[in-house]
C-alpha atoms as a PDB file:
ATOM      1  CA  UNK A   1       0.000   0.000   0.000  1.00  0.00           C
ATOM      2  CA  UNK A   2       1.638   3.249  -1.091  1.00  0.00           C
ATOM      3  CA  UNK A   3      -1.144   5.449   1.025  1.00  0.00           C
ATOM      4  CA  UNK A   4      -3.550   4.910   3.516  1.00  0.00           C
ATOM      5  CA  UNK A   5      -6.177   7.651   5.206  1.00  0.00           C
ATOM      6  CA  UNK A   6      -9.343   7.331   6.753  1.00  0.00           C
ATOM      7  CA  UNK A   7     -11.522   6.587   3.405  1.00  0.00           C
ATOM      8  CA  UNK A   8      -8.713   6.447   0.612  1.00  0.00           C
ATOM      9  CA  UNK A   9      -6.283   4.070  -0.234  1.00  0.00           C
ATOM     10  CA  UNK A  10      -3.366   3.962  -3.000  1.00  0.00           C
ATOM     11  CA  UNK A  11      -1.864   0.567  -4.631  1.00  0.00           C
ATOM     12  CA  UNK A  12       0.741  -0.172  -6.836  1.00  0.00           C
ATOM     13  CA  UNK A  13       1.097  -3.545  -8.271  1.00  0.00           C
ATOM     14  CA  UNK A  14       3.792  -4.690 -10.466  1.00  0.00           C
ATOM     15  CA  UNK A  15       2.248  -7.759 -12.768  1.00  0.00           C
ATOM     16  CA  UNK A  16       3.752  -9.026 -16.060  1.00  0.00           C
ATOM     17  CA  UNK A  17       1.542  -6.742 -18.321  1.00  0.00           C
ATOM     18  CA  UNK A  18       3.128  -3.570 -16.449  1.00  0.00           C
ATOM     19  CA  UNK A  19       1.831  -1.939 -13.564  1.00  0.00           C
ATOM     20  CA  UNK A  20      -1.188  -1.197 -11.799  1.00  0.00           C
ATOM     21  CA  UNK A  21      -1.915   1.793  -9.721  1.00  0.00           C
ATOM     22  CA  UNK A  22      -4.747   2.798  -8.218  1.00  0.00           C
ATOM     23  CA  UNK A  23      -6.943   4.252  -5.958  1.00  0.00           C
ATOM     24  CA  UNK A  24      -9.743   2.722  -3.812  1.00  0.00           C
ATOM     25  CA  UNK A  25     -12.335   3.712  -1.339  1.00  0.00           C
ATOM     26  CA  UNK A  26     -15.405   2.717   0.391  1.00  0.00           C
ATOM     27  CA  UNK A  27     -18.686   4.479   1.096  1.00  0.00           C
ATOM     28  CA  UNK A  28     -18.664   6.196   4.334  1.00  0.00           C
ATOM     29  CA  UNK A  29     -22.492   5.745   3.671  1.00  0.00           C
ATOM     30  CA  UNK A  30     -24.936   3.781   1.728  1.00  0.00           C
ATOM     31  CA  UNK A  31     -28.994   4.290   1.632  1.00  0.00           C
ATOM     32  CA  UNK A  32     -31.043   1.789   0.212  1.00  0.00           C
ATOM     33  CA  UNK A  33     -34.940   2.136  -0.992  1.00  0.00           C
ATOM     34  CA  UNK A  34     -36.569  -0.477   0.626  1.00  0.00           C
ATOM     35  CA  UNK A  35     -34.411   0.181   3.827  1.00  0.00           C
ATOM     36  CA  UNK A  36     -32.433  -3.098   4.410  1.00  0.00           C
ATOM     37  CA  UNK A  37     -31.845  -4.648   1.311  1.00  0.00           C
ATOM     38  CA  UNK A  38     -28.065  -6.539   1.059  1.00  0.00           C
ATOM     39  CA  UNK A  39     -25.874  -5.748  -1.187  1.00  0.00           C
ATOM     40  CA  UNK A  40     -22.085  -6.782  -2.195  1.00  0.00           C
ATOM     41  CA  UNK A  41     -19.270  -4.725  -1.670  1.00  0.00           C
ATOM     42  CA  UNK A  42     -19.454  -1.338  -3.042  1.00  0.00           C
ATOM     43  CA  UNK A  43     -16.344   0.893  -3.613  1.00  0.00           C
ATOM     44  CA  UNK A  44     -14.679   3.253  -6.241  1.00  0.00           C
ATOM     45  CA  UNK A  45     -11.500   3.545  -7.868  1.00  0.00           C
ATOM     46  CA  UNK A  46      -9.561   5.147  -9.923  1.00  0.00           C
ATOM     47  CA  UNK A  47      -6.710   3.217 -11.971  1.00  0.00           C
ATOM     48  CA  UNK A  48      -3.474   3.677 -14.229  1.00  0.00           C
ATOM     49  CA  UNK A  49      -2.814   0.706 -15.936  1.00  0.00           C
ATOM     50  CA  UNK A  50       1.130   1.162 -17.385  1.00  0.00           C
ATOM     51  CA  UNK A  51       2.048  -1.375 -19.807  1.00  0.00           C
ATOM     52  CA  UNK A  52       3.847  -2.229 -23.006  1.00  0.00           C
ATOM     53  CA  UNK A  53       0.569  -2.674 -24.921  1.00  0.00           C
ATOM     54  CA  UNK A  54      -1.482   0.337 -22.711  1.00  0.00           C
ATOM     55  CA  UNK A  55      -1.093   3.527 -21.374  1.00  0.00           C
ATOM     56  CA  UNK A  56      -4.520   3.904 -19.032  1.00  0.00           C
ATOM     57  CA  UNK A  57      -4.586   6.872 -16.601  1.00  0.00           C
ATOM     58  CA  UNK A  58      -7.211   8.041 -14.573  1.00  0.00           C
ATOM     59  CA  UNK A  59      -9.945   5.593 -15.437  1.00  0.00           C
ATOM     60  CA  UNK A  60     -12.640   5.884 -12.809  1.00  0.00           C
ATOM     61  CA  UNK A  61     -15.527   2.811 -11.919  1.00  0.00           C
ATOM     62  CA  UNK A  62     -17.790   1.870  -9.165  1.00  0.00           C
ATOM     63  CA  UNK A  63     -18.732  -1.408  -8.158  1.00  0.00           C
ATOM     64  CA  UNK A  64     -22.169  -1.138  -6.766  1.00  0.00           C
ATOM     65  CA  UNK A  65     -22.432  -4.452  -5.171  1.00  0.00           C
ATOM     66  CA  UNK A  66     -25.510  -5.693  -6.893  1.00  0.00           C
ATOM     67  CA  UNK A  67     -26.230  -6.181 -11.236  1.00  0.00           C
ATOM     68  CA  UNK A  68     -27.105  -2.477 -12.717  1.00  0.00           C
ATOM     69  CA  UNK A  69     -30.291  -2.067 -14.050  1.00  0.00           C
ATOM     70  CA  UNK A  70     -29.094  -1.990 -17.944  1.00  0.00           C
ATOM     71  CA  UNK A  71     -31.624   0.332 -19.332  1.00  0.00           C
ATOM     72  CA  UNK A  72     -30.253   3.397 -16.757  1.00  0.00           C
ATOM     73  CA  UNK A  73     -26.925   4.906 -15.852  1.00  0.00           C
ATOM     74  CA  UNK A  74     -26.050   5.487 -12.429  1.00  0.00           C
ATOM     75  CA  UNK A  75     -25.453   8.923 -11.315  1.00  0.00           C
ATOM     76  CA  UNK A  76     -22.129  10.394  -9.989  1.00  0.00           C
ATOM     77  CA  UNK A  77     -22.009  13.958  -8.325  1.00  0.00           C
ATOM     78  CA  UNK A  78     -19.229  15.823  -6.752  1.00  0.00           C
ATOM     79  CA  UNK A  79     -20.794  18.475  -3.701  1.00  0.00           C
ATOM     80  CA  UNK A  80     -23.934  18.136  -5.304  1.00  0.00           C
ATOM     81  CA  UNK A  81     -23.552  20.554  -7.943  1.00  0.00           C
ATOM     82  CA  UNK A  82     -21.084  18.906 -10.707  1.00  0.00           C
ATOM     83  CA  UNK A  83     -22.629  15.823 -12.221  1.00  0.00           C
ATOM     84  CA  UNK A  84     -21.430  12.679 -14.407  1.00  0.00           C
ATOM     85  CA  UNK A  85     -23.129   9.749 -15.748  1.00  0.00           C
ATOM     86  CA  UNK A  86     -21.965   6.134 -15.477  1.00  0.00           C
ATOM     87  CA  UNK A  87     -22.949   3.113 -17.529  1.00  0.00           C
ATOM     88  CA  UNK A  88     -22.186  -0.471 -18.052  1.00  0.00           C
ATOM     89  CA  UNK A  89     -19.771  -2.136 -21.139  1.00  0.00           C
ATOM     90  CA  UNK A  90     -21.788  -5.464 -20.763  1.00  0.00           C
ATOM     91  CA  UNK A  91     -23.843  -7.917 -19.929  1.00  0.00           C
ATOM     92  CA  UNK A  92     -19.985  -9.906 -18.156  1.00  0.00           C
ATOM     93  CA  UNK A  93     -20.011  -7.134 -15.093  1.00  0.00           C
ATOM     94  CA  UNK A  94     -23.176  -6.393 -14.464  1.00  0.00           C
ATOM     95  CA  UNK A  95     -22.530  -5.003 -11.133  1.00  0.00           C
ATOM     96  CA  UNK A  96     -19.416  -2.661 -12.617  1.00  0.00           C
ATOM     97  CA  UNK A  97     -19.667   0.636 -14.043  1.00  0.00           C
ATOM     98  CA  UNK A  98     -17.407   3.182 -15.959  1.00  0.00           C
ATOM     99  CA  UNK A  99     -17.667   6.699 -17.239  1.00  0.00           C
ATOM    100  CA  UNK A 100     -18.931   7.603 -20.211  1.00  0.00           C
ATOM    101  CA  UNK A 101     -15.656   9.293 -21.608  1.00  0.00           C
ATOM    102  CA  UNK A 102     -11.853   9.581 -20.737  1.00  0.00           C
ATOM    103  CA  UNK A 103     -13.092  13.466 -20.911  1.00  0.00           C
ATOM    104  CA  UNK A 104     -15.552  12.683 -17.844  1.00  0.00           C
ATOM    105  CA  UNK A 105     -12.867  11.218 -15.708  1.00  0.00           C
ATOM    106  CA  UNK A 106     -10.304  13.811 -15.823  1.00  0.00           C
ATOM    107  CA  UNK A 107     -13.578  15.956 -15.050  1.00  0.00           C
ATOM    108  CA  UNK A 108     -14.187  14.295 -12.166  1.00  0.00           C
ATOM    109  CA  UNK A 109     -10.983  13.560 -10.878  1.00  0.00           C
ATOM    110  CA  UNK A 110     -10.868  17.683 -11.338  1.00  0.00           C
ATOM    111  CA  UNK A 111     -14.179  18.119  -9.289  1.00  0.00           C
ATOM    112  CA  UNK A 112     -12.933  15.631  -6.730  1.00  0.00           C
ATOM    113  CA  UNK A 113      -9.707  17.093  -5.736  1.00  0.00           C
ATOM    114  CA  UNK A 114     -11.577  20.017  -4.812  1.00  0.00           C
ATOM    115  CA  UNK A 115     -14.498  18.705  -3.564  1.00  0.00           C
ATOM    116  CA  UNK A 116     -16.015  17.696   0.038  1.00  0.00           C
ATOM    117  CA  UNK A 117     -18.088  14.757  -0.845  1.00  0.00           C
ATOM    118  CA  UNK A 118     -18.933  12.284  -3.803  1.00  0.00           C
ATOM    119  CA  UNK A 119     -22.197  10.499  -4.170  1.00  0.00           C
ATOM    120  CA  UNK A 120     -22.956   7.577  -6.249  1.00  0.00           C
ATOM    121  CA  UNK A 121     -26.730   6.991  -7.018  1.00  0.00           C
ATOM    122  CA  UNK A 122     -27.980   4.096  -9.091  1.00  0.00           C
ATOM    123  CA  UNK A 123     -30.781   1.625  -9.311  1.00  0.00           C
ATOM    124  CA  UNK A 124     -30.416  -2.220  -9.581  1.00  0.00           C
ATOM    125  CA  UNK A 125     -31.831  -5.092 -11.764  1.00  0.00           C
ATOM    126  CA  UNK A 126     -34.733  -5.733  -8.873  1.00  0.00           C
ATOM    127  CA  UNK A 127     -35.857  -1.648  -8.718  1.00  0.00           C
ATOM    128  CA  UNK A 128     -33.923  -0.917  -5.738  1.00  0.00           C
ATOM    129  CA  UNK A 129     -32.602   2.634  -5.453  1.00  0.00           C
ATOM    130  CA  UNK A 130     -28.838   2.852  -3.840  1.00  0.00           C
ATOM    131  CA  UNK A 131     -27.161   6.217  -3.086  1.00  0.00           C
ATOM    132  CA  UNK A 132     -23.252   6.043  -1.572  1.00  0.00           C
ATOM    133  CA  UNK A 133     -21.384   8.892  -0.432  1.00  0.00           C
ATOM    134  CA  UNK A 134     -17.823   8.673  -0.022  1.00  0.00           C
ATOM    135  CA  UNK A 135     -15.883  11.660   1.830  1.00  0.00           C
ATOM    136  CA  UNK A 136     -13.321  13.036  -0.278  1.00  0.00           C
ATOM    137  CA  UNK A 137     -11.478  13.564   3.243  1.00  0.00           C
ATOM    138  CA  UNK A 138      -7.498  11.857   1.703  1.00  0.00           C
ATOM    139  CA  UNK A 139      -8.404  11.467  -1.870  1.00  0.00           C
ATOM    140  CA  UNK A 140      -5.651  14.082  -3.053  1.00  0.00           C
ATOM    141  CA  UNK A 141      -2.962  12.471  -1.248  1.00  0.00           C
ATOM    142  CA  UNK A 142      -3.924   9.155  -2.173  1.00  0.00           C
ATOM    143  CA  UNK A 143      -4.049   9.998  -6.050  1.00  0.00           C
ATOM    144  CA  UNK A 144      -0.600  11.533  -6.205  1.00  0.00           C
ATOM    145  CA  UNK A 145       0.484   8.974  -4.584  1.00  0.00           C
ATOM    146  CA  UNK A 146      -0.283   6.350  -7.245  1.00  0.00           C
ATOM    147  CA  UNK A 147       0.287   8.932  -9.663  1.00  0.00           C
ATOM    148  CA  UNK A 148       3.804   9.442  -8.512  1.00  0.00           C
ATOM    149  CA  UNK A 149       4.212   5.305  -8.570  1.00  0.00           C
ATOM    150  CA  UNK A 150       2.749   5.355 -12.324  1.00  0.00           C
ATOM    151  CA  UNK A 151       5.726   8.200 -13.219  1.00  0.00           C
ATOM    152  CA  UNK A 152       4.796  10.649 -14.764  1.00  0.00           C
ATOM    153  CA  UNK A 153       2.054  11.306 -17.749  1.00  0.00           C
END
């Protein structure tokens, strides 16, 4: 672990297609409509993937701990006020979403370094409404930490 607060974490992992590093965190709080219902984990990251074959940086997903409902995108906001949509890539990871663009992550990543809180708010397969919010409370020092482990752009 290259960084460790309160809510964010930073990883670097050396593999033989090149190197991982990343981000993680969990939600300091999840709501669920019905109250109750059980879910898998839940968490964000953000990644750099630094290969021979790829140069990924700053790819953001959430893992929502239950299968997206496929016909909606989950919702992302930073504070509130700065908002970015999320979808699914298939039918393999249901319960795994992305951002619509590279364009949207830097965005967000922007919006989050600044920011106080992120919320996450999506529905599942079975019509239950989910909304996670994750305290940005660490994230700056956790992202240039695996940014300074993933060298430099």
């Amino acid at each position: 672990m290259l960084h460790s607060s309160n809510v964010w974490n930073a990883w670097e992992v050396n593999g033989q297609g090149g190197k991982l590093c990343y981000v993680s965190a969990r939600p300091t709080s999840t709501q669920t409509k019905p109250p109750g219902v059980k879910r898998g984990e839940v968490y964000v990251t953000i990644s750099h993937r630094i290969g021979a074959t790829s140069q990924v940086r700053d790819e953001i997903s959430f893992h929502a701990g239950y299968p997206i409902k496929a016909d909606r995108n989950v919702g992302a906001a930073v504070d509130k006020t700065k908002t970015f949509d999320f979808e699914r890539r298939g039918p393999a990871t249901p319960e795994l979403i992305w951002s619509k663009s590279p364009e949207t992550d830097k965005a967000m990543i922007a919006a989050m370094r600044s920011g106080r809180e992120l919320v996450f708010t999506g529905t599942s397969q079975r019509g239950t409404t989910t909304v996670d919010v994750f305290k940005l409370d660490g994230f700056v020092k956790a992202l240039d930490a695996a940014n300074k482990a993933c060298g430099p752009r």
